[in-house]
C-alpha atoms as a PDB file:
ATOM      1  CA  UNK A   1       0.000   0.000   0.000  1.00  0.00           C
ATOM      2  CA  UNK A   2       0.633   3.181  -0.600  1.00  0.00           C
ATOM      3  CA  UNK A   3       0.465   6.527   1.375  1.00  0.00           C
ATOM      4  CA  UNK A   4      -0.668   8.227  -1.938  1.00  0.00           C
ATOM      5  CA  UNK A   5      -3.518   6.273  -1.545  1.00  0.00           C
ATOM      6  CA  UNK A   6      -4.991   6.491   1.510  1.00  0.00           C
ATOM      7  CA  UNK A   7      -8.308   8.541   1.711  1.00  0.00           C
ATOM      8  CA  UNK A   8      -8.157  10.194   5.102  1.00  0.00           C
ATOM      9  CA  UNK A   9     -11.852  12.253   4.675  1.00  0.00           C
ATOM     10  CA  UNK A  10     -13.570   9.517   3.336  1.00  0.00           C
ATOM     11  CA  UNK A  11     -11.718   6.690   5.506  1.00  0.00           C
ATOM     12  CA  UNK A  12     -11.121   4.532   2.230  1.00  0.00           C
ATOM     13  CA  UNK A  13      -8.156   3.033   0.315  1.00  0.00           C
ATOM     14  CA  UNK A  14      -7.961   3.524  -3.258  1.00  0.00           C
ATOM     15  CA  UNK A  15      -6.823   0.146  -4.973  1.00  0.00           C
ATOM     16  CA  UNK A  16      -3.982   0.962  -7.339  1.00  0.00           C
ATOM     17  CA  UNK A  17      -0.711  -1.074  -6.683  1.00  0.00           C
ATOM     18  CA  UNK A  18       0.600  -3.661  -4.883  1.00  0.00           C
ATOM     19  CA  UNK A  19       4.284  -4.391  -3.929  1.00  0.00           C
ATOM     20  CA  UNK A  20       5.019  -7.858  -5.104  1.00  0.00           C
ATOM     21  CA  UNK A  21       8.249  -9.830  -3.998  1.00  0.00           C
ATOM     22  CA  UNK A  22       9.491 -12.300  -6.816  1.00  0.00           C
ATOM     23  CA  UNK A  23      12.478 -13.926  -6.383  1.00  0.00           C
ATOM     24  CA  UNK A  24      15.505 -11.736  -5.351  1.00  0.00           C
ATOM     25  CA  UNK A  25      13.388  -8.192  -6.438  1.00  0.00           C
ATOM     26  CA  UNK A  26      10.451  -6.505  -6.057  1.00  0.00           C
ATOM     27  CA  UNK A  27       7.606  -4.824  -8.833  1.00  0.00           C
ATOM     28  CA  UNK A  28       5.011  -2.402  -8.658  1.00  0.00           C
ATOM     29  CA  UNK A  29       1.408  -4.447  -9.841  1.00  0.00           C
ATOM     30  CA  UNK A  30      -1.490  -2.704 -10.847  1.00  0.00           C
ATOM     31  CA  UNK A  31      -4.319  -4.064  -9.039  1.00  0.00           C
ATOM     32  CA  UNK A  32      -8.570  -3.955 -10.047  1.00  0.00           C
ATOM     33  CA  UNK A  33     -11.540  -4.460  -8.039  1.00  0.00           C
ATOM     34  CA  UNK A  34     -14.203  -5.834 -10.192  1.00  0.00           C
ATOM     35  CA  UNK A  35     -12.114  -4.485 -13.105  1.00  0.00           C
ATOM     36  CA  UNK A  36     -12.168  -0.680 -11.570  1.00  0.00           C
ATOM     37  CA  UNK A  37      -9.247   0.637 -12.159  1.00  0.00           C
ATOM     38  CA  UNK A  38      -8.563   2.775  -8.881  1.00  0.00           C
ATOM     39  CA  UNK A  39     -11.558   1.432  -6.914  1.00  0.00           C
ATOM     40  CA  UNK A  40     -11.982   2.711  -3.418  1.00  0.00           C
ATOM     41  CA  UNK A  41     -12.320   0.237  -0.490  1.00  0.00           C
ATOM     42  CA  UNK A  42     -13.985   1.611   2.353  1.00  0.00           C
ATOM     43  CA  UNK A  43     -12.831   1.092   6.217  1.00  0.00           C
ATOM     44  CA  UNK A  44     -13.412   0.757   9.874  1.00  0.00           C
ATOM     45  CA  UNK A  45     -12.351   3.365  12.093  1.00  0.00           C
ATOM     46  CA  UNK A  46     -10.396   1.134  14.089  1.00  0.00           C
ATOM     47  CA  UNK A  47      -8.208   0.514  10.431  1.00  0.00           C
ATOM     48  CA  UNK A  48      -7.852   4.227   9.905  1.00  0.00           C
ATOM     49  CA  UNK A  49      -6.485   4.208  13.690  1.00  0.00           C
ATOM     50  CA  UNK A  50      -3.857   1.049  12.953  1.00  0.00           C
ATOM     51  CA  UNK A  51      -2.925   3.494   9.764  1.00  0.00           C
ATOM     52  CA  UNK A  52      -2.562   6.701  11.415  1.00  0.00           C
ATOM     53  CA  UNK A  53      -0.428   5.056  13.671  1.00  0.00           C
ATOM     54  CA  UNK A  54       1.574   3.551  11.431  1.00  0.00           C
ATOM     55  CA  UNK A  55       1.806   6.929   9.571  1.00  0.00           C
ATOM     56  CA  UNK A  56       2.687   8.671  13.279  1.00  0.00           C
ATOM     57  CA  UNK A  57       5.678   6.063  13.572  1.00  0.00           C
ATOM     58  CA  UNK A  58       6.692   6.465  10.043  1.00  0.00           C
ATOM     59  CA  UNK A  59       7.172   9.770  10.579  1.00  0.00           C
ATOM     60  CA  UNK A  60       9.417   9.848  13.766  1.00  0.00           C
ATOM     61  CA  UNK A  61      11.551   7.248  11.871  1.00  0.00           C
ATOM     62  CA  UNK A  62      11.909   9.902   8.932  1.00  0.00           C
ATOM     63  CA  UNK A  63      12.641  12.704  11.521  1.00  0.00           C
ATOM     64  CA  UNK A  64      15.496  10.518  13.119  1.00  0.00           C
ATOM     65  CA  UNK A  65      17.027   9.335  10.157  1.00  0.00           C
ATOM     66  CA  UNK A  66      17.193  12.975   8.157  1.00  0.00           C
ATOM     67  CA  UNK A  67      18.924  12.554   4.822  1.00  0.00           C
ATOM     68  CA  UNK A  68      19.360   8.839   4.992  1.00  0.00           C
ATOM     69  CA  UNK A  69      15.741   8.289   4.687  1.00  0.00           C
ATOM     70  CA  UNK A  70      14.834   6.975   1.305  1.00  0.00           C
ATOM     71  CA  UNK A  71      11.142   7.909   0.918  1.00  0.00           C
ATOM     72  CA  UNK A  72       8.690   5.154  -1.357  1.00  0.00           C
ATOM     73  CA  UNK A  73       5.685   6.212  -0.329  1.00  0.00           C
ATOM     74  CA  UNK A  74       4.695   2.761   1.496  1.00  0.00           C
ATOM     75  CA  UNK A  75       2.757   2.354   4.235  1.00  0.00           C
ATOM     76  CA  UNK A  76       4.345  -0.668   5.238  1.00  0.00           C
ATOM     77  CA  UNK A  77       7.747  -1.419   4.726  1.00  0.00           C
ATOM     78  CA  UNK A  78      11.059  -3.926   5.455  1.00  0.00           C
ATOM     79  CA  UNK A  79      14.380  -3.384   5.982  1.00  0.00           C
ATOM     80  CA  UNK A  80      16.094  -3.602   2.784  1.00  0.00           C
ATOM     81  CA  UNK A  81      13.187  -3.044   0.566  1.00  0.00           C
ATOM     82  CA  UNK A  82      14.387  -1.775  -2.798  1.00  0.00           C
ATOM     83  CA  UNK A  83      12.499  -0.794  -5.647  1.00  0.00           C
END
């Protein structure tokens, strides 16, 4: 998932792309619901919460690392990750 695509106001996630691992890399895949392209899936609250905290400790990460933060707009992210 990506930041980008979170719908704070309307408490939704728009359904664009998908990080998908094969083998030793990583792609960007385009994903459809019902063959919408950028469909919007609505939440729960308590989702929004589990994302804004995310987002909260995403941030203080940034802060501490500075310049050595490589930004990829991801909500969720491992150590390593390259695109």
């Amino acid at each position: 998932m990506k930041w980008s695509l979170v719908h704070w106001a309307e408490g939704a996630i728009e359904l664009g792309w998908v990080v998908v691992e094969e083998g030793n890399t990583y792609r960007l895949r385009k994903l459809t619901k019902d063959g919408d392209d950028n469909a919007l899936t609505y939440l729960d609250q308590s989702v929004m919460n589990v994302l804004k905290w995310q987002k909260q400790r995403q941030d203080a990460e940034r802060k501490r690392l500075g310049s050595a933060w490589a930004d990829h707009d991801l909500v969720f992210a491992r150590d390593g990750f390259k695109l």
